[in-house]
C-alpha atoms as a PDB file:
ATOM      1  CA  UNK A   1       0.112  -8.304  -6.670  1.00  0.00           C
ATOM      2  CA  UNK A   2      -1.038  -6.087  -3.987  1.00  0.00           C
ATOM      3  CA  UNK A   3      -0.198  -6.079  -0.204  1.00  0.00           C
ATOM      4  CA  UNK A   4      -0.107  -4.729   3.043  1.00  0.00           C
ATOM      5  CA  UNK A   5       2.486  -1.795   2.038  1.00  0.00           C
ATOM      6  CA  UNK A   6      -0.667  -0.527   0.042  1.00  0.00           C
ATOM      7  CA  UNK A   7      -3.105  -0.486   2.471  1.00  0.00           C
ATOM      8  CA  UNK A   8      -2.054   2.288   5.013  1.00  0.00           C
ATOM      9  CA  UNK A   9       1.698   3.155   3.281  1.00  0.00           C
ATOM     10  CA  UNK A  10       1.986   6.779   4.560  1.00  0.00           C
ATOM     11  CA  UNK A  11       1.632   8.428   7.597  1.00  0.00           C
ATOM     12  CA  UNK A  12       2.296  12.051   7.147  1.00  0.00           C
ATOM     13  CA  UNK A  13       1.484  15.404   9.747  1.00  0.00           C
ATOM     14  CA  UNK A  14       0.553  17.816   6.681  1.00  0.00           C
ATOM     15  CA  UNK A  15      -0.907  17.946   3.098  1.00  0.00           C
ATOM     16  CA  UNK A  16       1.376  17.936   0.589  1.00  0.00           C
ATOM     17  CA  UNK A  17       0.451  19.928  -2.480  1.00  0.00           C
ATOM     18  CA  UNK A  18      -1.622  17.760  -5.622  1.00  0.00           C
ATOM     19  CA  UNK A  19       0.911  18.989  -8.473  1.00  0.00           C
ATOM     20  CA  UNK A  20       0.137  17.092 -11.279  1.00  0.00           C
ATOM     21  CA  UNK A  21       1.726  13.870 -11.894  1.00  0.00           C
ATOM     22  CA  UNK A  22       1.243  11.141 -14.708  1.00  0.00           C
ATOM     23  CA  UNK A  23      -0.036   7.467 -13.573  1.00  0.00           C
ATOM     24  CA  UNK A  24       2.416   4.661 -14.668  1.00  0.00           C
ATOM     25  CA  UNK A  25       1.770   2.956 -17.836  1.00  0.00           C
ATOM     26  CA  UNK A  26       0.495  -0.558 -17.962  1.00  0.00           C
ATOM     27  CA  UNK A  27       2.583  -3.258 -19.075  1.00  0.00           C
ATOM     28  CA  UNK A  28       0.995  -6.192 -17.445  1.00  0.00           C
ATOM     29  CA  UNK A  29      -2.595  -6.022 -17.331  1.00  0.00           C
ATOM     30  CA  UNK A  30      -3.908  -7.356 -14.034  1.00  0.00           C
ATOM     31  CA  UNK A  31      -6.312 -10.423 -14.501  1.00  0.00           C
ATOM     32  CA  UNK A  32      -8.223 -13.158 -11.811  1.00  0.00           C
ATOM     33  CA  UNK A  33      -5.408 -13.614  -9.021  1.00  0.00           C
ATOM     34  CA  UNK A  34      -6.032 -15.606  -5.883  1.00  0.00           C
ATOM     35  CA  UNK A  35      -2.654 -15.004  -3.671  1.00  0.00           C
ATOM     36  CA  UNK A  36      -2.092 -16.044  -0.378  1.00  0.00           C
ATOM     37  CA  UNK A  37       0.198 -13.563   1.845  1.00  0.00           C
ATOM     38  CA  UNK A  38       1.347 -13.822   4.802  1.00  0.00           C
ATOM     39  CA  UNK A  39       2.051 -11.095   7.765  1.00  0.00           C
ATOM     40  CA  UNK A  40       4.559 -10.812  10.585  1.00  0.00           C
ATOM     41  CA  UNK A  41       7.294  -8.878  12.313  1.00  0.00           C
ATOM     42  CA  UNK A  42      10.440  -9.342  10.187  1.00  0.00           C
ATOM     43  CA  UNK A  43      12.045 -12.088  11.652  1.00  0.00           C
ATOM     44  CA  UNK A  44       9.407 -12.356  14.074  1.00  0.00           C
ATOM     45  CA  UNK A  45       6.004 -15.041  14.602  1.00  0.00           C
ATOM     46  CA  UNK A  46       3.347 -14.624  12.393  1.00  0.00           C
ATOM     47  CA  UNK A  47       0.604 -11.921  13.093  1.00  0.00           C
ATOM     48  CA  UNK A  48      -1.938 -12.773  10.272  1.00  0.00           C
ATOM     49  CA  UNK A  49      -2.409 -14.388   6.859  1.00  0.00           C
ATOM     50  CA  UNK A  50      -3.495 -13.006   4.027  1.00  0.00           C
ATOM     51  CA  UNK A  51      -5.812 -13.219   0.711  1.00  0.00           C
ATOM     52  CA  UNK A  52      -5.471 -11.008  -2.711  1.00  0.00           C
ATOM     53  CA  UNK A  53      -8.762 -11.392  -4.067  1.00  0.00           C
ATOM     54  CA  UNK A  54      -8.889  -9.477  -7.783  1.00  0.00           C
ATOM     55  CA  UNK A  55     -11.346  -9.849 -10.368  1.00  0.00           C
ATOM     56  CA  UNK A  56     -11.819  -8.130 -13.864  1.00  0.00           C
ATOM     57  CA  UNK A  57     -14.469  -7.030 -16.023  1.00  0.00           C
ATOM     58  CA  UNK A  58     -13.335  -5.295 -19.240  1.00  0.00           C
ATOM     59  CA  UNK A  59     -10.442  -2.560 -18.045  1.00  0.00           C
ATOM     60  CA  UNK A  60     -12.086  -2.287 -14.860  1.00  0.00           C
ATOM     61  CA  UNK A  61     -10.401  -4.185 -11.648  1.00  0.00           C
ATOM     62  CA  UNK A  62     -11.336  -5.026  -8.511  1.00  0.00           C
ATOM     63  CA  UNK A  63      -8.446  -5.927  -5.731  1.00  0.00           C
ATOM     64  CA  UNK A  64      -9.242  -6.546  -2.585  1.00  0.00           C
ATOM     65  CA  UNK A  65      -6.752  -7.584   0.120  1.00  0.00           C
ATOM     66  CA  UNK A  66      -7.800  -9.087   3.656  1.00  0.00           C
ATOM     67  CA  UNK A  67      -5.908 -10.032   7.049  1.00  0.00           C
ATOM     68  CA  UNK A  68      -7.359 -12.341   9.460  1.00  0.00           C
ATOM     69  CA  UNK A  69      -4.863 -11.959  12.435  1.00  0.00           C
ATOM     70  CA  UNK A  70      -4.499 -14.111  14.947  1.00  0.00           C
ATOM     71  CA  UNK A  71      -5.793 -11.971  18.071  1.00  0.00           C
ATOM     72  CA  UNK A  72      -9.161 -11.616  15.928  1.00  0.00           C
ATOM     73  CA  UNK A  73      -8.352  -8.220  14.538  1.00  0.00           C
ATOM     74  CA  UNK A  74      -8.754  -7.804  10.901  1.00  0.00           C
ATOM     75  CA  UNK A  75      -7.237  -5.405   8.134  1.00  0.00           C
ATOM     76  CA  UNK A  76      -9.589  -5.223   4.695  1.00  0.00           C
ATOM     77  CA  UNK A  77      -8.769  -2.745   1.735  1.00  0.00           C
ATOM     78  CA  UNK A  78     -10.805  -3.271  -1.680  1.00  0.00           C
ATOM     79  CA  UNK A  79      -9.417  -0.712  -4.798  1.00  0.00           C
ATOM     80  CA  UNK A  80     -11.117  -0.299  -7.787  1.00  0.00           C
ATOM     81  CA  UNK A  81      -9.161   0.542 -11.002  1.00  0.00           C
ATOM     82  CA  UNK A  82      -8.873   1.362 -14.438  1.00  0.00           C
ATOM     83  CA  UNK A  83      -6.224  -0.254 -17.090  1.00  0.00           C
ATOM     84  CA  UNK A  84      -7.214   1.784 -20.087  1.00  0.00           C
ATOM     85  CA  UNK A  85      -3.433   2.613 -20.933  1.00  0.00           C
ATOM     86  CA  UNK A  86      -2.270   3.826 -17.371  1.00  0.00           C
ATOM     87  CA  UNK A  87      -3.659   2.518 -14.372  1.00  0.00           C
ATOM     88  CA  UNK A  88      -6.298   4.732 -12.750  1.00  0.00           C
ATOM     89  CA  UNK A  89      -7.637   4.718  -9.257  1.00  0.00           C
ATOM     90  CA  UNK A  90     -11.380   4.405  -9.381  1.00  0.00           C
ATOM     91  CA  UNK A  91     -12.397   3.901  -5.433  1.00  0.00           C
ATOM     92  CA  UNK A  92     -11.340   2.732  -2.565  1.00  0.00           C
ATOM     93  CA  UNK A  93     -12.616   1.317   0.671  1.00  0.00           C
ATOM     94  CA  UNK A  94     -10.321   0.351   3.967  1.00  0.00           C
ATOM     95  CA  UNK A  95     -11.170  -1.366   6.925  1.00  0.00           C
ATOM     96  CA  UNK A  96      -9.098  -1.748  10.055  1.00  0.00           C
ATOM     97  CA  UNK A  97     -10.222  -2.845  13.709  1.00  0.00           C
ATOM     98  CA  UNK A  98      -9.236  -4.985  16.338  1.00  0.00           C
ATOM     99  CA  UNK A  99      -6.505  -5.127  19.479  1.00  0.00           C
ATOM    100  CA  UNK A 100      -3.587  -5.357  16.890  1.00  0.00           C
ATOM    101  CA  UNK A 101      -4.427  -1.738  15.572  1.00  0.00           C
ATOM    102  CA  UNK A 102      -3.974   1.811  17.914  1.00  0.00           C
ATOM    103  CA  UNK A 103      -7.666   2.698  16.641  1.00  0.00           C
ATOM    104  CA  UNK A 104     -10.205   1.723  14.372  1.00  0.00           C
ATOM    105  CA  UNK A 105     -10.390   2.856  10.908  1.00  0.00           C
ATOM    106  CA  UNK A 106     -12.448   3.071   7.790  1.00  0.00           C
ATOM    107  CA  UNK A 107     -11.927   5.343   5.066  1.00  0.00           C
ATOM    108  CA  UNK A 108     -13.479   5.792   1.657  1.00  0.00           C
ATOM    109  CA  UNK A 109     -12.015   7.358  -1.463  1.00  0.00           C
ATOM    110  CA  UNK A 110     -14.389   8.180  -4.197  1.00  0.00           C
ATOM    111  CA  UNK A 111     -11.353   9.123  -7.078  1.00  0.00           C
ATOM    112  CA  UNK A 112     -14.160  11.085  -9.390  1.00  0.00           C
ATOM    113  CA  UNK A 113     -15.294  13.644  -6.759  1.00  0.00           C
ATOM    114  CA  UNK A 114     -12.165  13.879  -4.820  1.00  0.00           C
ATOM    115  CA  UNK A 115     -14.073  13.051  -1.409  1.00  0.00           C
ATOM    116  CA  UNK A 116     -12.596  11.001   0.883  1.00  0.00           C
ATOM    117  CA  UNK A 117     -14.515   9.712   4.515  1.00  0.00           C
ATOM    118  CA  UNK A 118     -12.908   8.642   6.949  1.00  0.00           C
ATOM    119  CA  UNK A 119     -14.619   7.324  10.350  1.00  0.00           C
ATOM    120  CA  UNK A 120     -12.670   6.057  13.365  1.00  0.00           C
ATOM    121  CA  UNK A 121     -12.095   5.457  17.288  1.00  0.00           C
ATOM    122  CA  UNK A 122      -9.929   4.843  19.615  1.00  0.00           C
ATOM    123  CA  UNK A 123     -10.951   2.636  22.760  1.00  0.00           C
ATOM    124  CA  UNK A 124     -12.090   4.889  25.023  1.00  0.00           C
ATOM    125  CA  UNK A 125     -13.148   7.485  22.844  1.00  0.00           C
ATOM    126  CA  UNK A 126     -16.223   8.446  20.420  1.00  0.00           C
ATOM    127  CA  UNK A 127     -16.062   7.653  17.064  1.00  0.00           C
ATOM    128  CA  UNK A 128     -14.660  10.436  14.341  1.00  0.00           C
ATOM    129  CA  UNK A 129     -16.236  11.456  11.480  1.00  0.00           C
ATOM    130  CA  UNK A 130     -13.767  13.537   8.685  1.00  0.00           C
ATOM    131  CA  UNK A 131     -14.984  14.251   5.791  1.00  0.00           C
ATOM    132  CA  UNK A 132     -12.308  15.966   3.212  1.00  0.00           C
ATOM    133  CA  UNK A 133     -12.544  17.230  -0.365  1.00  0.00           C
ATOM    134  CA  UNK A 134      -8.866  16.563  -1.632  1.00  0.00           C
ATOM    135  CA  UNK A 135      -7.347  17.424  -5.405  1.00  0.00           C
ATOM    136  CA  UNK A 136      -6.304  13.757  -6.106  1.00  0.00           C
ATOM    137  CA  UNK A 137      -3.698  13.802  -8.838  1.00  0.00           C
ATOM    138  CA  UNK A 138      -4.078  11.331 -11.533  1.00  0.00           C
ATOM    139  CA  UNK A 139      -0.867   8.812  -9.627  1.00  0.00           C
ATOM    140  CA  UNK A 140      -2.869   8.436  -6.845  1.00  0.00           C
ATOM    141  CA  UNK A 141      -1.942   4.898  -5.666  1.00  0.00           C
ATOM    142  CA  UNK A 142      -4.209   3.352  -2.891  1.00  0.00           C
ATOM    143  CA  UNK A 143      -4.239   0.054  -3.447  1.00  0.00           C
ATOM    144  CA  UNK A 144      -1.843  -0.441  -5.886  1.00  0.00           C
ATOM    145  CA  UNK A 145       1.619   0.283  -4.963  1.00  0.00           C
ATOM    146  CA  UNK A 146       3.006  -3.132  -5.798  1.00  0.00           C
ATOM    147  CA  UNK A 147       0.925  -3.497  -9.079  1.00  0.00           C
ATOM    148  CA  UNK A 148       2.889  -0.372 -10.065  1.00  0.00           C
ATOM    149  CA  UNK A 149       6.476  -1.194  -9.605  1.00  0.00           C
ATOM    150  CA  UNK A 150       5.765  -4.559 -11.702  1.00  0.00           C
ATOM    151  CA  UNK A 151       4.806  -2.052 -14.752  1.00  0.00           C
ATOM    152  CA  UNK A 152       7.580   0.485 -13.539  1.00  0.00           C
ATOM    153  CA  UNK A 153      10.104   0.579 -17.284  1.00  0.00           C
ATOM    154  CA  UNK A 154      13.749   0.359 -16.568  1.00  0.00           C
ATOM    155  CA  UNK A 155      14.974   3.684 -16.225  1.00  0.00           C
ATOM    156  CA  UNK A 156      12.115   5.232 -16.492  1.00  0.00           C
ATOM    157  CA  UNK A 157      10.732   4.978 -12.859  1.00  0.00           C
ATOM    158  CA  UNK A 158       8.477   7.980 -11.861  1.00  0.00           C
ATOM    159  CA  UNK A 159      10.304  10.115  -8.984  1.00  0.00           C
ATOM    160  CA  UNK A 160       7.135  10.036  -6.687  1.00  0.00           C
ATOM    161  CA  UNK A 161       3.391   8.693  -6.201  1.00  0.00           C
ATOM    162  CA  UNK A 162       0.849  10.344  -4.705  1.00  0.00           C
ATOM    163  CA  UNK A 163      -1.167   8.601  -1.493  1.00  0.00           C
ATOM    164  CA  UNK A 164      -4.146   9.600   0.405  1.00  0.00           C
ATOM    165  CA  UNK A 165      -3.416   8.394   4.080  1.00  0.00           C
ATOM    166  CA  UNK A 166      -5.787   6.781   6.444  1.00  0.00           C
ATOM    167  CA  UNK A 167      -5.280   8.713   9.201  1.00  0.00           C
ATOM    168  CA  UNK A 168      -8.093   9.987  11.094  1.00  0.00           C
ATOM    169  CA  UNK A 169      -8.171  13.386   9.333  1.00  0.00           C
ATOM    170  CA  UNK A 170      -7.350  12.421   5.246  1.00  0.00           C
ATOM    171  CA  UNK A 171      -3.942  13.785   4.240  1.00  0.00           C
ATOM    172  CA  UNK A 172      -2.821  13.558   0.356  1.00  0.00           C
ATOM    173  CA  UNK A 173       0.905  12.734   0.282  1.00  0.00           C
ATOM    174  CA  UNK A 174       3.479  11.705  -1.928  1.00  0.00           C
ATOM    175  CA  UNK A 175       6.000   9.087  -1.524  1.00  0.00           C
ATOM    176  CA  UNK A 176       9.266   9.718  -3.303  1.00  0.00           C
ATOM    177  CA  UNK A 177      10.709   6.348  -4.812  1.00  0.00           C
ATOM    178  CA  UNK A 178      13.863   5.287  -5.241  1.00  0.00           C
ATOM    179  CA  UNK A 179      16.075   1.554  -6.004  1.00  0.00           C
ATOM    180  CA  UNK A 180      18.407   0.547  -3.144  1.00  0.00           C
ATOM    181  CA  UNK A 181      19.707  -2.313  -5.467  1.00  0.00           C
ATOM    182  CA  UNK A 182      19.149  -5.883  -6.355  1.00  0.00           C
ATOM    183  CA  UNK A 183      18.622  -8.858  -3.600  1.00  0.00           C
ATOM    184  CA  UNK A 184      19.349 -12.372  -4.398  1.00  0.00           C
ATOM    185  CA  UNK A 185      16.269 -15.371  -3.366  1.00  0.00           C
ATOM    186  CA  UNK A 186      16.053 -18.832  -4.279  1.00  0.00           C
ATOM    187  CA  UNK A 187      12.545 -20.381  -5.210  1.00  0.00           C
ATOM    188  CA  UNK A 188      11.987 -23.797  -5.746  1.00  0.00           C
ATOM    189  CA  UNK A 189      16.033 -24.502  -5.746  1.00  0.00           C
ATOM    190  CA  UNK A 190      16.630 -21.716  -8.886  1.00  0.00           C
ATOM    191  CA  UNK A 191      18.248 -18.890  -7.776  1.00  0.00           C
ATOM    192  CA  UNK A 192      16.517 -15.289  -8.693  1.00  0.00           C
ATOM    193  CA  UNK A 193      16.808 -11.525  -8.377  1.00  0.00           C
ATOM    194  CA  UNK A 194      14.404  -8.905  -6.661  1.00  0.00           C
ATOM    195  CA  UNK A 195      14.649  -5.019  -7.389  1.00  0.00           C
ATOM    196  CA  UNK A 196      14.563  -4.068  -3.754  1.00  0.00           C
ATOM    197  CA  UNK A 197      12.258  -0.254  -4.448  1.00  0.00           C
ATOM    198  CA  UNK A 198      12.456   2.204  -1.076  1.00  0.00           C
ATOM    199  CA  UNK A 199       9.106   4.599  -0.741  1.00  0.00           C
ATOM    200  CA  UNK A 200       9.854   7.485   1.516  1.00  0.00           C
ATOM    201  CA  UNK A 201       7.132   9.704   2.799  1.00  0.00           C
ATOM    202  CA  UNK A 202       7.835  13.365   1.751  1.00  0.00           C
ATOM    203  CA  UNK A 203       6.792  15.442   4.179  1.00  0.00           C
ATOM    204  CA  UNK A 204       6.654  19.495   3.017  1.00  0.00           C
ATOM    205  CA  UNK A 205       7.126  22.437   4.802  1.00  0.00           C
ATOM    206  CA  UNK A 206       8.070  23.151   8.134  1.00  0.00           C
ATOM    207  CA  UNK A 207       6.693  20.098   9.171  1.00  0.00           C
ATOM    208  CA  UNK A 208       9.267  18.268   7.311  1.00  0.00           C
ATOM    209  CA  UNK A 209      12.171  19.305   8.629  1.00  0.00           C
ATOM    210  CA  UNK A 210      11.014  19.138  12.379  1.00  0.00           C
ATOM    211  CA  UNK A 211       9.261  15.665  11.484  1.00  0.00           C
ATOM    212  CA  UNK A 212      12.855  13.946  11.739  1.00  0.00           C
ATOM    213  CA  UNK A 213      13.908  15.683  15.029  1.00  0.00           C
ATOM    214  CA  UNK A 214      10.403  14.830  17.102  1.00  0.00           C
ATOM    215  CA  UNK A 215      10.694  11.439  15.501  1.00  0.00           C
ATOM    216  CA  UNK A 216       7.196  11.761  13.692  1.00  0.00           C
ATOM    217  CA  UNK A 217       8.908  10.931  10.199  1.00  0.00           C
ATOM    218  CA  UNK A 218       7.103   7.819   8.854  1.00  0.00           C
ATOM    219  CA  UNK A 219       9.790   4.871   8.681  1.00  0.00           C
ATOM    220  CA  UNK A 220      10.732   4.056   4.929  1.00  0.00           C
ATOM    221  CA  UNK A 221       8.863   1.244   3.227  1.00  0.00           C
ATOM    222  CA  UNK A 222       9.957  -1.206   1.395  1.00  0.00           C
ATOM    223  CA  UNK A 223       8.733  -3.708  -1.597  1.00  0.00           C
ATOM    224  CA  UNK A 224      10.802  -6.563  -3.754  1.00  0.00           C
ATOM    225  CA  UNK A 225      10.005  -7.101  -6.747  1.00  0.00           C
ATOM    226  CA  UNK A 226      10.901 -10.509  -8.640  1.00  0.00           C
ATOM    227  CA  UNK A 227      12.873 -10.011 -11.729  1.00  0.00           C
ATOM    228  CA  UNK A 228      11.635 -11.577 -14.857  1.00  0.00           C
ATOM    229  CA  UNK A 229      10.147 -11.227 -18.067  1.00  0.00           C
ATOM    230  CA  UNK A 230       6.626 -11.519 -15.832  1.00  0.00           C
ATOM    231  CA  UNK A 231       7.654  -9.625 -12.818  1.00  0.00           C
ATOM    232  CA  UNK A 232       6.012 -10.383  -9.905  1.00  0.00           C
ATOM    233  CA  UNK A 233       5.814  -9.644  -5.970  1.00  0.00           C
ATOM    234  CA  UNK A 234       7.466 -10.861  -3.299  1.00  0.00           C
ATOM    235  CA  UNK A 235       7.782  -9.050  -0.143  1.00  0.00           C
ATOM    236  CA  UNK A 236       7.375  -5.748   1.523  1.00  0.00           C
ATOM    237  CA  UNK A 237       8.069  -4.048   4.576  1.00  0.00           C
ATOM    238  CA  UNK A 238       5.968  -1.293   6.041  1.00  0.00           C
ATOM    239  CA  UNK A 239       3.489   0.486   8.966  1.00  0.00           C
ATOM    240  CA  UNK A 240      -0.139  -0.420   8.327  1.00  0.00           C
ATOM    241  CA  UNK A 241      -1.218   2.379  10.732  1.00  0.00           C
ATOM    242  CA  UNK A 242       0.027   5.865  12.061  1.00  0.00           C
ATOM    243  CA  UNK A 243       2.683   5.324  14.469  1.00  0.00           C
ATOM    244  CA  UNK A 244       2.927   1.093  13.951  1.00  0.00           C
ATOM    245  CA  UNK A 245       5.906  -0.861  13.442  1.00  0.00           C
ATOM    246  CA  UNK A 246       7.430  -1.778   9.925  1.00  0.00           C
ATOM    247  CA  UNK A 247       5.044  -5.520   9.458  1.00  0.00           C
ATOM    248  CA  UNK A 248       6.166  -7.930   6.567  1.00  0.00           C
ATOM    249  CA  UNK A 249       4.364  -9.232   3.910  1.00  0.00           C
ATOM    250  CA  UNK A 250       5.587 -12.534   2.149  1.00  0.00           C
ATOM    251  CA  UNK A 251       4.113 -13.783  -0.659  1.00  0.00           C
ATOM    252  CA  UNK A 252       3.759 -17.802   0.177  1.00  0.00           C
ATOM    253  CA  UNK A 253       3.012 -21.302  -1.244  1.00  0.00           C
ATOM    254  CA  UNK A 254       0.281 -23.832   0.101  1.00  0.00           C
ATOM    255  CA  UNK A 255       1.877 -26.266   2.622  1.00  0.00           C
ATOM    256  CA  UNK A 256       0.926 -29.944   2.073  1.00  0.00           C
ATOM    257  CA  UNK A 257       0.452 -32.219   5.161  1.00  0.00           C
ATOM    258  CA  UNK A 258       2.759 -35.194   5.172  1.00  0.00           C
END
């Protein structure tokens, strides 16, 4: 399942360089999924809820993921992918506007040609237009962070993926991955597991190591995912936008009135 953490993961001041890089393996082919998400502060009131939308057509995939917040604004990411073997980015197009966002947003990545748009504003302002022609490796992961770690083998997690952020000018970076253990959860009264996976925004050059000491470093995210022969996700925590605060996604059940 996809979520929040892959809609705006990384928020990076420089472009890290495209080495080559292998996309993950698929396990689990991804299939028609309705999911229902929900979006808050963690610990805090709810900010929006959530729908995973995918569909599939041969190897071919279609995710998309939409927030309806509360204050009207609304977040919507749709990735198209491939599953012939290793999942493959094919496009994707992200939407953010409203008050619960620093600016409005809307990129589009075209994985073929490498061209990624990008429009957006900030009140006050005129709009943006970038338009970049970025070396996407083949890891690229818009869209499909979550997806990934559920098809991640044991011991044999890549070290990084590779992200184009939605910032106003496109930046390719990579997020370096990592396990900071296992996380015990109850569902339905049984008592489960979650690998608890850390993505930290690598930030090259000189910019990285005065990135920490202007405090321009992206926070770490963060994304559980349920152990079991059918893994599945649960939660993450991470920004949606340059400069936001770390929002959590839960992955919830229908409540029944009384």
């Amino acid at each position: 399942m996809r979520c929040g953490v892959c809609v705006v993961l990384a928020i990076a001041s420089c472009v890290i360089s495209s080495a080559a890089a292998d996309p993950v393996a698929v396990r689990f082919a991804e299939g028609v999924v309705h999911g229902f998400l929900t979006l808050r502060s963690p610990g805090g009131p709810l900010l929006a809820s959530g729908d995973l939308l995918q569909t599939a057509s041969g190897s071919r995939v279609t995710s998309r993921l939409v927030f309806r917040f509360a204050d009207g604004s609304i977040s919507d990411d749709t990735a198209v992918f491939t599953q012939r073997g290793h999942f493959r980015l094919v496009s994707e197009h992200s939407v953010q506007r409203g008050p619960a966002f620093e600016r409005s947003i809307e990129m589009s990545i075209d994985a073929a040609t490498g061209v990624v748009t990008v429009r957006s504003r900030k009140e006050g302002e005129e709009e943006k237009l970038e338009r970049e022609q970025l070396q996407l490796p083949a890891d690229v992961a818009n869209g499909m962070i979550p997806m990934l770690l559920k098809n991640v083998r044991p011991g044999a997690m890549p070290h990084t993926l590779s992200l184009v952020a939605a910032t106003p000018k496109p930046r390719l970076v990579k997020l370096a991955l990592s396990v900071a253990g296992k996380d015990s959860l109850s569902i339905g009264g049984r008592r489960h597991t979650a690998t608890h996976y850390v993505l930290k925004v690598e930030v090259g050059g000189v910019a990285g190591l005065i990135a920490p000491l202007v405090g321009k470093q992206p926070p770490d995210a963060h994304v559980w995912i349920l152990d079991a022969d059918v893994p599945a996700f649960l939660r993450s925590q991470a920004p949606m936008f340059a400069g936001g605060p770390l929002w959590q996604t839960d992955l919830v059940s229908p409540v029944w009135p009384k």
